[in-house]
PDB file of N, CA and C in Angstrom:
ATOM      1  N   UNK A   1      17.627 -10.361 -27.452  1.00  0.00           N
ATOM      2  CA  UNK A   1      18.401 -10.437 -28.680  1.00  0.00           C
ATOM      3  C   UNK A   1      18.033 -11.697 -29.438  1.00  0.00           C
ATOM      4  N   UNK A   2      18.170 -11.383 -30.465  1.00  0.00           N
ATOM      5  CA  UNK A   2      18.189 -13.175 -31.202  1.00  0.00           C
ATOM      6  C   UNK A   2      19.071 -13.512 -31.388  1.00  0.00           C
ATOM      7  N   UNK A   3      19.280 -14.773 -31.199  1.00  0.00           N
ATOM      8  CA  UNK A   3      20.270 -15.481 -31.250  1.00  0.00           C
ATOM      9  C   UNK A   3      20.731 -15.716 -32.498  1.00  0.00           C
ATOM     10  N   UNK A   4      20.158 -15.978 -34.093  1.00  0.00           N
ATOM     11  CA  UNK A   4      20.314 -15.879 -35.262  1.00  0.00           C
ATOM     12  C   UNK A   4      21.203 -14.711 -35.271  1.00  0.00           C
ATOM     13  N   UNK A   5      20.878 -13.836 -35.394  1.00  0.00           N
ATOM     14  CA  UNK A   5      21.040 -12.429 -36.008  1.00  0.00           C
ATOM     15  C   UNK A   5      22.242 -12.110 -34.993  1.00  0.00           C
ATOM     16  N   UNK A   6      22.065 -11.797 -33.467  1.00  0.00           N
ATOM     17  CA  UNK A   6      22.793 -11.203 -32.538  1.00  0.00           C
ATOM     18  C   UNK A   6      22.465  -9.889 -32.509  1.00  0.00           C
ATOM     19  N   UNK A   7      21.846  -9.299 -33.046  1.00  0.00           N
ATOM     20  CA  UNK A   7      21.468  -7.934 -33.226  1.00  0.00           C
ATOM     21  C   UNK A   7      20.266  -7.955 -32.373  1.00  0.00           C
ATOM     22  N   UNK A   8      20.405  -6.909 -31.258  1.00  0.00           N
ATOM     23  CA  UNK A   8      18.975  -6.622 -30.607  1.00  0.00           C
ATOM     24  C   UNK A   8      17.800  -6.409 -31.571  1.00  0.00           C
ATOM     25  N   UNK A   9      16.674  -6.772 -31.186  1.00  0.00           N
ATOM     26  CA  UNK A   9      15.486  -6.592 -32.092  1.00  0.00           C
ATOM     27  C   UNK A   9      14.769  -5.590 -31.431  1.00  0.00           C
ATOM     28  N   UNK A  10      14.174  -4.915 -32.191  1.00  0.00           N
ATOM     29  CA  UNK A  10      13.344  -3.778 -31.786  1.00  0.00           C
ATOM     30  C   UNK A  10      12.621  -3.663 -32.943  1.00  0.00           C
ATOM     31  N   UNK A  11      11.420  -2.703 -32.137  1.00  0.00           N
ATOM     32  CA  UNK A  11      10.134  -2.929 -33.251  1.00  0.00           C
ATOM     33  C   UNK A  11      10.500  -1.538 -33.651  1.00  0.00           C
ATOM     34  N   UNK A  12       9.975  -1.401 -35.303  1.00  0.00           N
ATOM     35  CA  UNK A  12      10.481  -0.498 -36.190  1.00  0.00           C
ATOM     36  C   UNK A  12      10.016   0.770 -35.848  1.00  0.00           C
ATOM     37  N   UNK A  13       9.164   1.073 -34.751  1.00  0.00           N
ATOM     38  CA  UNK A  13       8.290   2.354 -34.049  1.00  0.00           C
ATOM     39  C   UNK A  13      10.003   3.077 -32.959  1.00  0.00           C
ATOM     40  N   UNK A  14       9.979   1.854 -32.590  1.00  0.00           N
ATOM     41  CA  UNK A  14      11.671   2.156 -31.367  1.00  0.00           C
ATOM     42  C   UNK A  14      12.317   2.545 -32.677  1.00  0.00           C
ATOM     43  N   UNK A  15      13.150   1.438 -33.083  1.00  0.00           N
ATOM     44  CA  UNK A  15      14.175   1.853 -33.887  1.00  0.00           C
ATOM     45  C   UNK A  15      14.427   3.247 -35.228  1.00  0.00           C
ATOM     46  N   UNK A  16      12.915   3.668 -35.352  1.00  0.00           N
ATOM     47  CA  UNK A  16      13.059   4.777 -35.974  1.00  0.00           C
ATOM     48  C   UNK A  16      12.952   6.444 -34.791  1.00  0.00           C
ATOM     49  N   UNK A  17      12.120   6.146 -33.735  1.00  0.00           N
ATOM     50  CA  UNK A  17      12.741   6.939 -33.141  1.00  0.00           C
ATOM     51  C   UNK A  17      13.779   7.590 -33.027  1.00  0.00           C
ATOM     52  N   UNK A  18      14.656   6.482 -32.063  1.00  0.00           N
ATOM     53  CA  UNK A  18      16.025   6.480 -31.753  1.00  0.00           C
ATOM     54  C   UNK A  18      17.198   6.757 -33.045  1.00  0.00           C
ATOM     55  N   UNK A  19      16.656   6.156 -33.764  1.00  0.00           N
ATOM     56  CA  UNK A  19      17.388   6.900 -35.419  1.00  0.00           C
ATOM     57  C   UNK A  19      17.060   8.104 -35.145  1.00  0.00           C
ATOM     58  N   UNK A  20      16.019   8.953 -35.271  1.00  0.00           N
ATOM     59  CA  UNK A  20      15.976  10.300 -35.445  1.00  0.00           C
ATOM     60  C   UNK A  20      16.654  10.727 -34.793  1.00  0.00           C
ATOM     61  N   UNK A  21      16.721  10.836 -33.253  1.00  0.00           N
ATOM     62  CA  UNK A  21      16.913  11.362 -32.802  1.00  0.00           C
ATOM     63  C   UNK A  21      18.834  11.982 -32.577  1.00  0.00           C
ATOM     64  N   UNK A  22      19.174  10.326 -32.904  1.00  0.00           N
ATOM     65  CA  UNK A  22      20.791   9.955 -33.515  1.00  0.00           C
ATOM     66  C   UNK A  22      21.090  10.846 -34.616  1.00  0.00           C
ATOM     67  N   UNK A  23      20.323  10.907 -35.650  1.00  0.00           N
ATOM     68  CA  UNK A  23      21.069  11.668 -36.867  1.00  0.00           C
ATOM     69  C   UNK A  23      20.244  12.978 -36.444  1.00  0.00           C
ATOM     70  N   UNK A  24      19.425  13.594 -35.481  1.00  0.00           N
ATOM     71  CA  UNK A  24      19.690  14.964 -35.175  1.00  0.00           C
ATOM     72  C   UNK A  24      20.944  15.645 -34.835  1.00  0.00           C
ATOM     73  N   UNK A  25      21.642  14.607 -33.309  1.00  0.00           N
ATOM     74  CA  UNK A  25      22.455  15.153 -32.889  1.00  0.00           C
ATOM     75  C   UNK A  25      23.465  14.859 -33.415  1.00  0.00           C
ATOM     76  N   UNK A  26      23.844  13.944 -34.619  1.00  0.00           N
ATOM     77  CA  UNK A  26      24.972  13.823 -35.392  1.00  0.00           C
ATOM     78  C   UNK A  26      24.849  15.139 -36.490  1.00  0.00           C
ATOM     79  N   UNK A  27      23.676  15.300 -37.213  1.00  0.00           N
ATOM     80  CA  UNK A  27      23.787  16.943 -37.737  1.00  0.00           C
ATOM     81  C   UNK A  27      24.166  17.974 -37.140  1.00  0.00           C
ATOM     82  N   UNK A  28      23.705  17.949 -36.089  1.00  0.00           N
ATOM     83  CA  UNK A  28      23.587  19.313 -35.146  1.00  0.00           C
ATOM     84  C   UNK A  28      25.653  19.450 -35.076  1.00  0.00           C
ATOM     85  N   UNK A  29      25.863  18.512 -34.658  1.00  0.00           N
ATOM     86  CA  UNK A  29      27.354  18.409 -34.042  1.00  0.00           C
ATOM     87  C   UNK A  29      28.342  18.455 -35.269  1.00  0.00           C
ATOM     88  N   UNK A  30      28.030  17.856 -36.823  1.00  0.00           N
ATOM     89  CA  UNK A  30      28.725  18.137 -37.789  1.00  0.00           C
ATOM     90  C   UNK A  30      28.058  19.607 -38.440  1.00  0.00           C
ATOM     91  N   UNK A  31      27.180  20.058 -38.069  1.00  0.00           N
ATOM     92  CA  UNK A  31      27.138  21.411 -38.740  1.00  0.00           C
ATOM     93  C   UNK A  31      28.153  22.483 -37.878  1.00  0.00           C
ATOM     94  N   UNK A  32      27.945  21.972 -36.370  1.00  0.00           N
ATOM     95  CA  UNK A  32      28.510  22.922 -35.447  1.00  0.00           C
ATOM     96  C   UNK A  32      30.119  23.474 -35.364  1.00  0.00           C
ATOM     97  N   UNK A  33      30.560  21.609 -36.079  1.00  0.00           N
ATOM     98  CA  UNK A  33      32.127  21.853 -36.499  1.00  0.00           C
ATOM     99  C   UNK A  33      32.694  22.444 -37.503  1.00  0.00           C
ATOM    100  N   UNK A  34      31.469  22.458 -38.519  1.00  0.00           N
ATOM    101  CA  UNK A  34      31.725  22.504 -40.077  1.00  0.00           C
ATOM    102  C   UNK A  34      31.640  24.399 -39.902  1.00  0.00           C
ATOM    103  N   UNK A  35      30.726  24.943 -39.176  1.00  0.00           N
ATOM    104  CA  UNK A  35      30.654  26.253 -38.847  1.00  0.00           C
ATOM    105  C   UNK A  35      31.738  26.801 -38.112  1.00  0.00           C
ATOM    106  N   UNK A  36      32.244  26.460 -37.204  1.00  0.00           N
ATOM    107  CA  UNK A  36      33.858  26.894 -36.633  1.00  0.00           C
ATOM    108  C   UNK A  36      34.943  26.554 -37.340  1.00  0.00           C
ATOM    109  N   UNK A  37      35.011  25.504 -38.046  1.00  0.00           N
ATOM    110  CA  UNK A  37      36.202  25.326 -39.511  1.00  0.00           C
ATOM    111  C   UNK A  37      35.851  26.524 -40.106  1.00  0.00           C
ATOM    112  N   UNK A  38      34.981  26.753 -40.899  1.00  0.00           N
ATOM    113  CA  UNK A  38      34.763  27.821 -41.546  1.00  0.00           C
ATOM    114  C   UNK A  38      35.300  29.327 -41.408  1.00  0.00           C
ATOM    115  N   UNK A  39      34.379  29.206 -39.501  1.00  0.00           N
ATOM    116  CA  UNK A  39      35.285  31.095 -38.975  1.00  0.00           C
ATOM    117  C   UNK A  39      36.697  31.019 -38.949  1.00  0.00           C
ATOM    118  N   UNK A  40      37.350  30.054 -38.513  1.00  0.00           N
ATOM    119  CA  UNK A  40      38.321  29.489 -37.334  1.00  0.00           C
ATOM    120  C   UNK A  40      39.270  30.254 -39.718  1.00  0.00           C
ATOM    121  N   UNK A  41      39.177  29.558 -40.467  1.00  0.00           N
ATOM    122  CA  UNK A  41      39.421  29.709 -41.662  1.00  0.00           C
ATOM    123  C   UNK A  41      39.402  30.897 -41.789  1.00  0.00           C
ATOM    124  N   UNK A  42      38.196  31.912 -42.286  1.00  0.00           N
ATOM    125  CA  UNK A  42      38.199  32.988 -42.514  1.00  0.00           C
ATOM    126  C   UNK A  42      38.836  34.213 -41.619  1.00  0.00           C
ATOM    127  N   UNK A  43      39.082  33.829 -40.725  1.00  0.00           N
ATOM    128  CA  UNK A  43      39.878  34.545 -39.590  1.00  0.00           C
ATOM    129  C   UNK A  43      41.419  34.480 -40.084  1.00  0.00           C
ATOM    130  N   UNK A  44      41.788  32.989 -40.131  1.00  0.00           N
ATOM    131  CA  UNK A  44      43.182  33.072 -40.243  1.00  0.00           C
ATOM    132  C   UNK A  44      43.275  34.080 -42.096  1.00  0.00           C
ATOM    133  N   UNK A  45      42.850  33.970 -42.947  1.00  0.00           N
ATOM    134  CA  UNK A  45      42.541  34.721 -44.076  1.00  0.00           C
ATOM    135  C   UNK A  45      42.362  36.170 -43.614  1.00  0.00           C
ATOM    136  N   UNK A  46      41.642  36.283 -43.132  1.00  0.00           N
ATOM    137  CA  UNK A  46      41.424  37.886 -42.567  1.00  0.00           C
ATOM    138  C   UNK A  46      43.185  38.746 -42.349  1.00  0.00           C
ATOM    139  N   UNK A  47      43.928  37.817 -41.351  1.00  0.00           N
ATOM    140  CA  UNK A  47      44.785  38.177 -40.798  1.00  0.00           C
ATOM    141  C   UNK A  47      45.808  37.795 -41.248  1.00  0.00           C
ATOM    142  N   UNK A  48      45.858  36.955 -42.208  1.00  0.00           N
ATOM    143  CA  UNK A  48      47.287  36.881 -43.341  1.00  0.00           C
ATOM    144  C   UNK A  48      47.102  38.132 -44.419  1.00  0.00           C
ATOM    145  N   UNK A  49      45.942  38.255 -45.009  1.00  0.00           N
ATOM    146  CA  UNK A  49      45.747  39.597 -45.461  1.00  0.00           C
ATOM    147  C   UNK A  49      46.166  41.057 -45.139  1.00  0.00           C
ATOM    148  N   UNK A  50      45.750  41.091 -43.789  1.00  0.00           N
ATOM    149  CA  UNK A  50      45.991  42.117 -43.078  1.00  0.00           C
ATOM    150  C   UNK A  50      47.210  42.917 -42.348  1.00  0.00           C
ATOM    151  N   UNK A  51      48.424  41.550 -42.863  1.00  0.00           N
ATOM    152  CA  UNK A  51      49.993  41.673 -42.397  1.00  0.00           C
ATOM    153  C   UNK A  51      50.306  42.723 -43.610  1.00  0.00           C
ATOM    154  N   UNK A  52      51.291  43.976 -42.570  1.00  0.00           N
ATOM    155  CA  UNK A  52      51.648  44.663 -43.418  1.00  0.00           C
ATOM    156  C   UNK A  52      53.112  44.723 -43.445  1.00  0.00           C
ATOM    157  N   UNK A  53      53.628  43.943 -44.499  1.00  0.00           N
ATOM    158  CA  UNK A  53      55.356  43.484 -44.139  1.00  0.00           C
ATOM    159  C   UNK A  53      56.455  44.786 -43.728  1.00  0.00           C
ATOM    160  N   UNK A  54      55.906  46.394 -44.539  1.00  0.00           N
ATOM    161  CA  UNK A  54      56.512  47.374 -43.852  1.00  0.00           C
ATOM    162  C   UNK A  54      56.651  47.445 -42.621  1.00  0.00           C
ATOM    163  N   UNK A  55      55.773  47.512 -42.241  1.00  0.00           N
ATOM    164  CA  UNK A  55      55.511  47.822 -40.522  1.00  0.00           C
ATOM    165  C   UNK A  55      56.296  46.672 -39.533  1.00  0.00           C
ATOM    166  N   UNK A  56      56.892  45.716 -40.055  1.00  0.00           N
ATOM    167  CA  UNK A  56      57.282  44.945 -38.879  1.00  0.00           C
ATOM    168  C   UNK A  56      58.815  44.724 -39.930  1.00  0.00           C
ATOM    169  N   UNK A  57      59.844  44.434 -38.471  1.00  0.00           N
ATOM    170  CA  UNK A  57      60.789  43.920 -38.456  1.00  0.00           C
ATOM    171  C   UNK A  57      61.338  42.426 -38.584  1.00  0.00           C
ATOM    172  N   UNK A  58      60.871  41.901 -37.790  1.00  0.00           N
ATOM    173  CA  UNK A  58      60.855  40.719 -38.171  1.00  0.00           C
ATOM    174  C   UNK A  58      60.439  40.155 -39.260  1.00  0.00           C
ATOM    175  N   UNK A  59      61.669  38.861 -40.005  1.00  0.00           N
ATOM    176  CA  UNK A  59      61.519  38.435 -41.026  1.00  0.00           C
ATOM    177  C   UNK A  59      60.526  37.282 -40.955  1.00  0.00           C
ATOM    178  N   UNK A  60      60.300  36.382 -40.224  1.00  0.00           N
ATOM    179  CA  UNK A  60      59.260  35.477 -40.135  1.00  0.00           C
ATOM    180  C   UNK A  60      57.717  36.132 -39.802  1.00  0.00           C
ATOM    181  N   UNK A  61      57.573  37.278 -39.955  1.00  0.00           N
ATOM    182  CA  UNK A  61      56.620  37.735 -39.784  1.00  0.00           C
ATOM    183  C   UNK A  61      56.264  38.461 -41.651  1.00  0.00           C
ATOM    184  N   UNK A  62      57.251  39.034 -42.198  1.00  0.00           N
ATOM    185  CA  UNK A  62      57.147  39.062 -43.473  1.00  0.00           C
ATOM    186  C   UNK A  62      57.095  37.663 -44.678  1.00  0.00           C
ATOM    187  N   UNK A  63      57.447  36.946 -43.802  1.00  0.00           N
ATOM    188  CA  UNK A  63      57.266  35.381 -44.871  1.00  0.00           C
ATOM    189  C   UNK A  63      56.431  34.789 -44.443  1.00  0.00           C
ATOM    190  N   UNK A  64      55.560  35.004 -43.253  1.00  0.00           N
ATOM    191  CA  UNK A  64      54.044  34.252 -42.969  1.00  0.00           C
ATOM    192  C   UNK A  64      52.995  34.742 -43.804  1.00  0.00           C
ATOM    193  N   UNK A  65      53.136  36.007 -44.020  1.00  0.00           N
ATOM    194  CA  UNK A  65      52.135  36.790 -45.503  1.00  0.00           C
ATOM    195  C   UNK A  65      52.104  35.564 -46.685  1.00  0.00           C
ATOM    196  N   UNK A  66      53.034  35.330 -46.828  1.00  0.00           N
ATOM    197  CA  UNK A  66      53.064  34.333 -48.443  1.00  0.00           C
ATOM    198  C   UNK A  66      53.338  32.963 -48.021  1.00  0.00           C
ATOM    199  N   UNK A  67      53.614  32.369 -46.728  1.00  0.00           N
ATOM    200  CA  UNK A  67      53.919  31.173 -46.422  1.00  0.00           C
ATOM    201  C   UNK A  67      52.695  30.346 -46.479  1.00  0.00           C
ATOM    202  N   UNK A  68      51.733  30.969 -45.206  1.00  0.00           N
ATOM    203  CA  UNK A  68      50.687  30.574 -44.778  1.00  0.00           C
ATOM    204  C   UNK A  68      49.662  29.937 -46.112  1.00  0.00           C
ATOM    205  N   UNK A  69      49.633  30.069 -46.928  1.00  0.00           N
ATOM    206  CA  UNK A  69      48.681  29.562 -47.729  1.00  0.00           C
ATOM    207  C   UNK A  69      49.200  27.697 -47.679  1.00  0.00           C
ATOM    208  N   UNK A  70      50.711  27.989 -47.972  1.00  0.00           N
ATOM    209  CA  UNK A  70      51.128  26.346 -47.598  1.00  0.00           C
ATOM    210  C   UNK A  70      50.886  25.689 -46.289  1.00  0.00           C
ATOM    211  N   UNK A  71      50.493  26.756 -45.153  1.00  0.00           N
ATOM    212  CA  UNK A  71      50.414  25.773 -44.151  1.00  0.00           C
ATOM    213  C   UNK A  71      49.289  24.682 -44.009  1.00  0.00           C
ATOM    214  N   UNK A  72      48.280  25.520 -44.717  1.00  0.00           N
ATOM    215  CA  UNK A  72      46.938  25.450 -44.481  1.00  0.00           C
ATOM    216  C   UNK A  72      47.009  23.892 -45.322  1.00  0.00           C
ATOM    217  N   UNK A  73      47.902  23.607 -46.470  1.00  0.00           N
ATOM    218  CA  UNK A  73      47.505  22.625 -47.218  1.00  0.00           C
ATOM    219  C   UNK A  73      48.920  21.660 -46.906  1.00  0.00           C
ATOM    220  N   UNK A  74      49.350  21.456 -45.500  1.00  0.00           N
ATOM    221  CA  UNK A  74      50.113  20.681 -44.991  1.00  0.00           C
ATOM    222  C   UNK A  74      52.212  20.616 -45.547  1.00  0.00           C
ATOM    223  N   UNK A  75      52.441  22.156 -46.607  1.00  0.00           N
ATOM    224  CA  UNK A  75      53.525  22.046 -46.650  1.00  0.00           C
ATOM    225  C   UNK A  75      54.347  22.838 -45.954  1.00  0.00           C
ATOM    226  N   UNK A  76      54.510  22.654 -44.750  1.00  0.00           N
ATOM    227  CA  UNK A  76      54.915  23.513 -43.584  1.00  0.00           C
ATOM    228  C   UNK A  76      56.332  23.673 -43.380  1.00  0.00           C
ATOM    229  N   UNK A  77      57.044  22.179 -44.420  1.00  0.00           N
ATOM    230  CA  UNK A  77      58.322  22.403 -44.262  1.00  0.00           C
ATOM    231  C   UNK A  77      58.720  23.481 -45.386  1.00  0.00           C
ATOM    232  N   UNK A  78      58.477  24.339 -45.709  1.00  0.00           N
ATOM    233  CA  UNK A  78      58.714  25.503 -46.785  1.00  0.00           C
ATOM    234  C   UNK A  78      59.366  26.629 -45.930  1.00  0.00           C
ATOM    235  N   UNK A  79      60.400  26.955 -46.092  1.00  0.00           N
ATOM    236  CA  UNK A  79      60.613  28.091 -45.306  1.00  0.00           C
ATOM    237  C   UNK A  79      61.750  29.283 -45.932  1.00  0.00           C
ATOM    238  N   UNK A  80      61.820  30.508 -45.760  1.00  0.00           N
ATOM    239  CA  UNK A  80      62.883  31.340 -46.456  1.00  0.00           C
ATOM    240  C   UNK A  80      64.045  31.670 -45.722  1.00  0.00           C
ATOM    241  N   UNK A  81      65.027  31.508 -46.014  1.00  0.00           N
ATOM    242  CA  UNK A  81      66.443  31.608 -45.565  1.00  0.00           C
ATOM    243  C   UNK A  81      66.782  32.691 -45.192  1.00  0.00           C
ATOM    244  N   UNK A  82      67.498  33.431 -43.916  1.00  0.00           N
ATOM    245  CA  UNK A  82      67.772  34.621 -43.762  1.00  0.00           C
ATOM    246  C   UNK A  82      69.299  34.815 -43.785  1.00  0.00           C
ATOM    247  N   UNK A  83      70.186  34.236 -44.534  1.00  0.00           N
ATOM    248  CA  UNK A  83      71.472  33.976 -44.385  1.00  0.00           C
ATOM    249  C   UNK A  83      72.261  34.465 -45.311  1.00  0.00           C
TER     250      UNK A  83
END
């Protein structure tokens, strides 16, 4: 290390290596998340769509059809009264 700096020194042949190889697996791992946000998303969409409020009894199951869009954007305390 130098003592100036404190920063290990390495010759720019190492240090670009080891860069590459760093922002491979930092892509690889933010594409990998960014791709399951995505399904993990279109799924829950799929299946708020797909609620058919006739068919079920339950009332929290007829107000997740129109709720859910708030959950997604953190206003969760929203809810409809059955009283």
């Amino acid at each position: 290390m130098d003592p100036e700096v404190a920063l290990p020194t390495a010759l720019p042949t190492e240090r670009k290596s080891t860069s590459s190889v760093n922002l491979l697996l930092r892509t690889l791992f933010h594409s990998a998340n960014f791709t399951l946000s995505v399904f993990v998303s279109l799924w829950g969409i799929v299946m708020c769509l797909n609620i058919d409020p006739s068919q079920h009894s339950d009332p929290i199951i007829k107000d997740l059809k129109y709720l859910a869009p708030g959950f997604g954007t953190n206003w969760n305390y929203v809810s409809f009264s059955q009283t």
